[in-house]
Every structure is written in structure tokens, then in C-alpha cells.
C-alpha atoms as a PDB file:
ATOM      1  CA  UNK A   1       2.818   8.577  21.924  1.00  0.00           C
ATOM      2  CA  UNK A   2       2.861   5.818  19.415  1.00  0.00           C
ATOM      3  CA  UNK A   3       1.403   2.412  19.775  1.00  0.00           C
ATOM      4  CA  UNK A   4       0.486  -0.263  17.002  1.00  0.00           C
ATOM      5  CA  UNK A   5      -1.860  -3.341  16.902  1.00  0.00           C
ATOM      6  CA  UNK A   6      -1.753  -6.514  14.528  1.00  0.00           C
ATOM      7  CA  UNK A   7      -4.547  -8.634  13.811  1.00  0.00           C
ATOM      8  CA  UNK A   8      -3.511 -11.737  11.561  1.00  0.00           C
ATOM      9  CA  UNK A   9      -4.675 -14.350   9.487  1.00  0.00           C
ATOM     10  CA  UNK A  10      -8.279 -12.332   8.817  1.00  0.00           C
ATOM     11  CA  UNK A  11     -10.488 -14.220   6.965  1.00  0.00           C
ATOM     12  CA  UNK A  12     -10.942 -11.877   4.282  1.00  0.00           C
ATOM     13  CA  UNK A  13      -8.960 -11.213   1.169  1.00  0.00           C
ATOM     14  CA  UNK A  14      -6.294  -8.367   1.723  1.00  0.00           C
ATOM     15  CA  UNK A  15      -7.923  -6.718  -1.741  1.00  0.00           C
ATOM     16  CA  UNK A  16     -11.279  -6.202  -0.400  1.00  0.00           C
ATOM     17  CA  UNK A  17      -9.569  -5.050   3.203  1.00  0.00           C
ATOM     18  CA  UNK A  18      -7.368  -2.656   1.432  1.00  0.00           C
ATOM     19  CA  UNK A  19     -10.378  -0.498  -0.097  1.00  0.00           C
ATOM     20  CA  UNK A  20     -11.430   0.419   3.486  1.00  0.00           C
ATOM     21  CA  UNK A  21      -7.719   1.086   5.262  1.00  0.00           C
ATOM     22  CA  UNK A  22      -6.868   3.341   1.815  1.00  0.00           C
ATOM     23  CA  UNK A  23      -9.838   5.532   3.568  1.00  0.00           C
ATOM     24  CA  UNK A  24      -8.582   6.190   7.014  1.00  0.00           C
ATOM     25  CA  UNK A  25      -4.806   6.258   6.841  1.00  0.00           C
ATOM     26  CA  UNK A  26      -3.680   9.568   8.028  1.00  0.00           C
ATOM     27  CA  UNK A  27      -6.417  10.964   9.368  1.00  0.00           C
ATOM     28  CA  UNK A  28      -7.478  11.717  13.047  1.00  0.00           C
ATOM     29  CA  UNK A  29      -8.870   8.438  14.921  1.00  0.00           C
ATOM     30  CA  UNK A  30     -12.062  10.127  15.921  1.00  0.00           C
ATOM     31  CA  UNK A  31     -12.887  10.559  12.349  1.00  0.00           C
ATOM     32  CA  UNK A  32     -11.276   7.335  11.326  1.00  0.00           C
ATOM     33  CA  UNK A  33     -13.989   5.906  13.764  1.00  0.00           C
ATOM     34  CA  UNK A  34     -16.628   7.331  12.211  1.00  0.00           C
ATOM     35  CA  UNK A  35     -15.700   6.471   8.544  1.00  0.00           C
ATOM     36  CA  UNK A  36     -15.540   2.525   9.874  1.00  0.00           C
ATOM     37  CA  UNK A  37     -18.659   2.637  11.520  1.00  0.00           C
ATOM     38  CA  UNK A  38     -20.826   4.050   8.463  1.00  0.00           C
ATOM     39  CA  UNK A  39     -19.083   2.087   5.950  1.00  0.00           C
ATOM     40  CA  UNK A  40     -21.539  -1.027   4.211  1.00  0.00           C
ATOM     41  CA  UNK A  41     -18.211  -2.847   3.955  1.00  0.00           C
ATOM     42  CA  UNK A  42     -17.268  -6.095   5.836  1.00  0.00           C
ATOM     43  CA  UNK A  43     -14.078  -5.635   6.361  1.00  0.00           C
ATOM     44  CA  UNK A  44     -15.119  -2.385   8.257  1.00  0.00           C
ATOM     45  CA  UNK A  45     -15.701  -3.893  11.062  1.00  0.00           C
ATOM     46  CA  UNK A  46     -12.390  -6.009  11.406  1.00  0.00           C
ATOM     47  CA  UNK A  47     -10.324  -3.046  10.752  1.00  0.00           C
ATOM     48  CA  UNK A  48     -12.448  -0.686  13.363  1.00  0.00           C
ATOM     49  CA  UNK A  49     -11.344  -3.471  16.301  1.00  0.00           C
ATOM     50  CA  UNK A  50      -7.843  -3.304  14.690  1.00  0.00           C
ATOM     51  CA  UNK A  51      -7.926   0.508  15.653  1.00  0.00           C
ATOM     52  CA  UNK A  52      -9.599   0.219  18.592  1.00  0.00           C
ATOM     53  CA  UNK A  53      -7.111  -2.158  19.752  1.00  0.00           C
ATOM     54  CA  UNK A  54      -4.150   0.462  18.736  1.00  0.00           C
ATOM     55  CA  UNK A  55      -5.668   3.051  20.625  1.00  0.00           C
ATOM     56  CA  UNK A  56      -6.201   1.050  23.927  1.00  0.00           C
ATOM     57  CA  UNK A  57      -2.068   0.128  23.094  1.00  0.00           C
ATOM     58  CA  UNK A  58      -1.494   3.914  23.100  1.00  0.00           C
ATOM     59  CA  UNK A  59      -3.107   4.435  26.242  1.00  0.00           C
ATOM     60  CA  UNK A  60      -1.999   1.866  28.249  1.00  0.00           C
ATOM     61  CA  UNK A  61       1.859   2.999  26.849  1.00  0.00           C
ATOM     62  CA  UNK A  62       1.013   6.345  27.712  1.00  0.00           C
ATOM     63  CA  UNK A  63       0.091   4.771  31.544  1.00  0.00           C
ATOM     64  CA  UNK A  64       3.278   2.786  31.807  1.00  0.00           C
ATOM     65  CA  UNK A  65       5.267   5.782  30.885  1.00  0.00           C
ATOM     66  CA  UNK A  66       3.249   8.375  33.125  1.00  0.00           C
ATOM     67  CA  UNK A  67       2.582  10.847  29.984  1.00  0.00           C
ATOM     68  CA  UNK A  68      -0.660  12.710  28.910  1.00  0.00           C
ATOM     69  CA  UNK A  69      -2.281  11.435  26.052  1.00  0.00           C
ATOM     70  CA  UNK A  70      -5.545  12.855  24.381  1.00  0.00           C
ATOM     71  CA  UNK A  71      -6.841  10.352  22.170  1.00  0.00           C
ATOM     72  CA  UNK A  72      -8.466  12.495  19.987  1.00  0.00           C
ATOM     73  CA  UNK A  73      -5.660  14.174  18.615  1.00  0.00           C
ATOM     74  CA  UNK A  74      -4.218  10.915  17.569  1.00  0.00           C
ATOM     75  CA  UNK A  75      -4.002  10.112  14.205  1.00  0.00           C
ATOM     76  CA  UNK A  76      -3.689   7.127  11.872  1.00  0.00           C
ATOM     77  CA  UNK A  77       0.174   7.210  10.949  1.00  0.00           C
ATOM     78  CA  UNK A  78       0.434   3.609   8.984  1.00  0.00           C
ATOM     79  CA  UNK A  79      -1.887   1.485   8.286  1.00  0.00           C
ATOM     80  CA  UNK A  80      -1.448  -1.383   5.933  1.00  0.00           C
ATOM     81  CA  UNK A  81      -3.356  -4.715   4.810  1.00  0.00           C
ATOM     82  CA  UNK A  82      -1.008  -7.838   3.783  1.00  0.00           C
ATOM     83  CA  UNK A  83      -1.579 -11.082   2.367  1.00  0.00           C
ATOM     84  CA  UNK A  84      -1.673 -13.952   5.132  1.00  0.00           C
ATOM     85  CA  UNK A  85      -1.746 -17.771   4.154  1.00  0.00           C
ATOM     86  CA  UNK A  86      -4.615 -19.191   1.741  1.00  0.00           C
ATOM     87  CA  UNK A  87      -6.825 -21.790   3.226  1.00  0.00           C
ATOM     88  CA  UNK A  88      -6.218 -24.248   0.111  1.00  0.00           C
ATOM     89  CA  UNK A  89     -10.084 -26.178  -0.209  1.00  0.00           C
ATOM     90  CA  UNK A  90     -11.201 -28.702  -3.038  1.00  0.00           C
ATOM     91  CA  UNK A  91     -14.995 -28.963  -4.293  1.00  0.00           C
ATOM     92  CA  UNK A  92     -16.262 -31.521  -6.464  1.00  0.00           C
ATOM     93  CA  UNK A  93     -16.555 -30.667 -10.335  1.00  0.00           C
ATOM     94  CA  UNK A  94     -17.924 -32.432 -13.489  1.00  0.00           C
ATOM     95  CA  UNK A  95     -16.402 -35.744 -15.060  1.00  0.00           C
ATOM     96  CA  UNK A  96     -15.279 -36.995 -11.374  1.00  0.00           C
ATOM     97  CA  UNK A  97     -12.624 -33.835 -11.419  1.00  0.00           C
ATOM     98  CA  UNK A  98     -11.715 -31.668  -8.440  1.00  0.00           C
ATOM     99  CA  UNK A  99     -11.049 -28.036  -8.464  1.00  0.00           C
ATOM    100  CA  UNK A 100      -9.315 -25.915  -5.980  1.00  0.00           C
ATOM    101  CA  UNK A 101     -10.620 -23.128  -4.200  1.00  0.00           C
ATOM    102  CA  UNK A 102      -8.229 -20.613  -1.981  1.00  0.00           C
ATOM    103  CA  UNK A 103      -9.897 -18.894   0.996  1.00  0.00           C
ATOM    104  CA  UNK A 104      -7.687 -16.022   1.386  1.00  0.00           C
ATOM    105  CA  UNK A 105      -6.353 -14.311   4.511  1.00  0.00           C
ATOM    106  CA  UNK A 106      -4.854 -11.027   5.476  1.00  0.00           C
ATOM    107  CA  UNK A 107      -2.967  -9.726   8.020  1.00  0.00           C
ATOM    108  CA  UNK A 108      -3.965  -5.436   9.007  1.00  0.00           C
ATOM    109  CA  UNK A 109      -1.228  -3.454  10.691  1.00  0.00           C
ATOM    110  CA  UNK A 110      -2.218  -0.018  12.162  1.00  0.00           C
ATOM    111  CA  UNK A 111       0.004   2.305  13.862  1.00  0.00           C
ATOM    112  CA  UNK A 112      -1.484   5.362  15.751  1.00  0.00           C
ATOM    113  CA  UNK A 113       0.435   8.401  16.903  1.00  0.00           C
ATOM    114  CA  UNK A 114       0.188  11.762  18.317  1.00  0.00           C
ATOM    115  CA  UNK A 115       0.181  14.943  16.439  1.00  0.00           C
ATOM    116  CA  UNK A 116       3.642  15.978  17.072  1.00  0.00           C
ATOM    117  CA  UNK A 117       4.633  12.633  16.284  1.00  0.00           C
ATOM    118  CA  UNK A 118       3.046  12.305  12.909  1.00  0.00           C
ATOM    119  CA  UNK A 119       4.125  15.372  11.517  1.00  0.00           C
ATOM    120  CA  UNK A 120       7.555  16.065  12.746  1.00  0.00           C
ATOM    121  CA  UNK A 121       9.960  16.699  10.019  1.00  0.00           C
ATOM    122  CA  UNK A 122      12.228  14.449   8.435  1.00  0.00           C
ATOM    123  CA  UNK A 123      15.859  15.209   9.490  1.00  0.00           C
ATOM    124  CA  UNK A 124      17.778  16.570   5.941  1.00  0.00           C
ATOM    125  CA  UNK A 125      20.782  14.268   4.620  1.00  0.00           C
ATOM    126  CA  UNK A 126      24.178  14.599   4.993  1.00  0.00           C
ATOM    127  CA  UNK A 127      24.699  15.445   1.355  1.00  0.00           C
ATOM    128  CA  UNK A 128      22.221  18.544   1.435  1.00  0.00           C
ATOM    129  CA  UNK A 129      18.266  19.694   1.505  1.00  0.00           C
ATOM    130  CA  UNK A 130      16.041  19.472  -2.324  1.00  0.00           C
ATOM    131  CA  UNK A 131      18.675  19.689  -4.579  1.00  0.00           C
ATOM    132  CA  UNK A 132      20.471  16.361  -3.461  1.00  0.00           C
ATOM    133  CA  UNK A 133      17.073  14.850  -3.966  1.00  0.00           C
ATOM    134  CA  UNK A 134      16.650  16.179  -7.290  1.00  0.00           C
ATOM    135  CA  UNK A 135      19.946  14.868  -8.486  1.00  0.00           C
ATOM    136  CA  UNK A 136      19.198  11.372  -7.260  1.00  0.00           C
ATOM    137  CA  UNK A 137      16.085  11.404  -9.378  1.00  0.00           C
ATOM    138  CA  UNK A 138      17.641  12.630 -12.505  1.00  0.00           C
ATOM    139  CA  UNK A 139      18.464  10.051 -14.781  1.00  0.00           C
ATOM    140  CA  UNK A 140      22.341   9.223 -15.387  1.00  0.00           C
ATOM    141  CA  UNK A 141      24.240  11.290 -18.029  1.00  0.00           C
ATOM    142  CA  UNK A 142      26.298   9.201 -20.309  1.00  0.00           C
ATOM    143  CA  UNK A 143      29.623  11.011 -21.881  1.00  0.00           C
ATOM    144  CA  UNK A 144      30.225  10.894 -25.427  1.00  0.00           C
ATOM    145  CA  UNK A 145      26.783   8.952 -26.149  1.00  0.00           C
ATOM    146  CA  UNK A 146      24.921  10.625 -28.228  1.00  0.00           C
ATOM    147  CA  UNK A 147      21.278   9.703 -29.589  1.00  0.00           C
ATOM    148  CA  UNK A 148      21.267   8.383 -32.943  1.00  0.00           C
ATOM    149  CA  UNK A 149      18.749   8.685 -35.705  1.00  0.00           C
ATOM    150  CA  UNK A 150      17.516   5.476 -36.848  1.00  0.00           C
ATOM    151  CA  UNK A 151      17.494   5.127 -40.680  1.00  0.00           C
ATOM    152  CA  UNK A 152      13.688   5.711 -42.387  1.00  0.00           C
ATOM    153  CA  UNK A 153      12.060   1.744 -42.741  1.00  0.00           C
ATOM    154  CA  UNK A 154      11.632   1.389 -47.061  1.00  0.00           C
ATOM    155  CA  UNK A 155       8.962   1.357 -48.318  1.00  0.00           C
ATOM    156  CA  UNK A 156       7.602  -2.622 -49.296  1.00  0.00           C
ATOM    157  CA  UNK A 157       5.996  -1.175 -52.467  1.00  0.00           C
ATOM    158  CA  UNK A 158       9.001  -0.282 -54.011  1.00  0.00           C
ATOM    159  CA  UNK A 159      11.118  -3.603 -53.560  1.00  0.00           C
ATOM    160  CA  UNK A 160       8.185  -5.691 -55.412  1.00  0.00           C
ATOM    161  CA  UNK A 161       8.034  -3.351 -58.002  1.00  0.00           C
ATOM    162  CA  UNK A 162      12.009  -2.880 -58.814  1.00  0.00           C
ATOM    163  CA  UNK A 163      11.786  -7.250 -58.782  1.00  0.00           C
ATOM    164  CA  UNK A 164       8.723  -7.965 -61.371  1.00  0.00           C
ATOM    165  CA  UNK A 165      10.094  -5.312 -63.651  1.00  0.00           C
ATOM    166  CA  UNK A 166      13.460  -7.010 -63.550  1.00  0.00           C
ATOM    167  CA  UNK A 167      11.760 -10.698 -64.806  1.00  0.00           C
END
């Protein structure tokens, strides 16, 4: 069973949110839980209703669709903080000047899904298994290109001695 939640325009900057989700992606809820609710961070607590919120989603999908559905052996599959719009502000500075302060926001995406789910392999491609993946990472072979050798930089002593002895 997967279900996702979305909380947007978090009045927090999507840096300082992004230390704490980098913690609890991909691991089981119940310990994802526990790592939010010992953390010192701020943003902890945003990001633990976030998950709550995905888990009550998975539950009430898991209702609708008559299925079982043991939330403990669901797991953080994605979880990801984005930049939402910047609360542009002004406060006075020196000489009669203004300057601009940005409030950030963020927007935190979680997906949660069940252990089958999360770990299912990925179907191979048409062209094969590893070795089609190797070749797409190789870099491109050029034919008849060759490396040159780059001709050795002179020396700058020599020119200025070759000119005064000339004079």
C-alpha cells in the first residue's frame, strides 16, 4: 500500500528541513518516528506531522480498498524537501536605505509504502540486464581521433637571454 502527504509553503528554509528528511528516508516509519521525536531540530516537528499525515493516507487507502495493512512494516520510500515562495520583507537600514530580507518557505513531500512495495525489483530493459547499463555509462569512442601531445612550453629564461646578447 502506498500513500503520500504534502505539506506546503512551511515556514522554514528547505536547507535547514533537508538535514532532518536526509535522516529518515528509507527507513521503517516506526523508527522514522522515533528519529523525529528525539531530534533538537525545528523542522522535526513539521516533518513528523508530514509523516504522520502519510501514514493516516495509507490507512485510510488501505480501508477504501479493503486490504491489510500493518503500519509498522511501512517504510519511508521518498521523501523530499523543495523550495516554496520567499516572503520578500524590507527593514530599515542606515543613511535612510532599505534592505531586503527573504523569509523562505518549503514545501516536504513524503511517500510511505509497504515492504513489498519498496523493494520490488526494477523490471530489466529491453536492450539487456548490467552490461547495457555499463555501455551507456562509458564515454563515447571517437574513430580516428587520437590524443595528441602538446608541445613542451619554452622556457622564458632563454628568450631574454638569446635578445640582450643580440644588442
Amino acid at each position: 500500500m502506498e500513500a503520500r502527504a504534502i505539506q506546503r509553503t512551511v515556514r522554514q528554509s528547505a536547507r535547514k528541513m533537508r538535514l532532518v528528511i536526509d535522516q529518515i528516508r528509507g527507513r521503517p516509519v516506526p523508527e522514522a518516528y522515533a528519529i523525529l521525536r528525539f531530534s533538537k531540530k525545528l523542522a522535526a516537528q513539521q516533518i513528523h506531522k508530514v509523516l504522520k499525515s502519510a501514514v493516516a493516507n495509507a490507512e485510510q487507502r488501505a480501508l477504501r480498498e479493503n486490504a491489510a495493512l500493518d503500519v509498522d512494516r511501512l517504510r519511508v520510500q521518498y521523501a523530499v524537501v523543495n523550495e516554496g515562495q520567499s516572503l520578500k520583507r524590507f527593514t530599515p537600514a542606515a543613511m535612510g536605505r532599505a534592505t531586503p530580507i527573504k523569509k523562505r518557505t518549503s514545501h516536504v513531500e513524503i511517500r510511505v509504502a509497504g515492504e513489498a512495495e519498496s523493494r520490488a525489483p526494477k523490471a530489466p530493459t529491453a536492450k539487456g540486464g548490467a552490461g547495457a547499463k555499463a555501455e551507456a555509462n562509458a564515454p563515447p569512442v571517437r574513430a580516428g581521433k587520437t590524443k595528441r601531445k602538446r608541445p613542451k612550453a619554452k622556457q622564458a629564461g632563454s628568450k631574454s637571454k638569446t635578445k640582450k646578447e643580440g644588442k
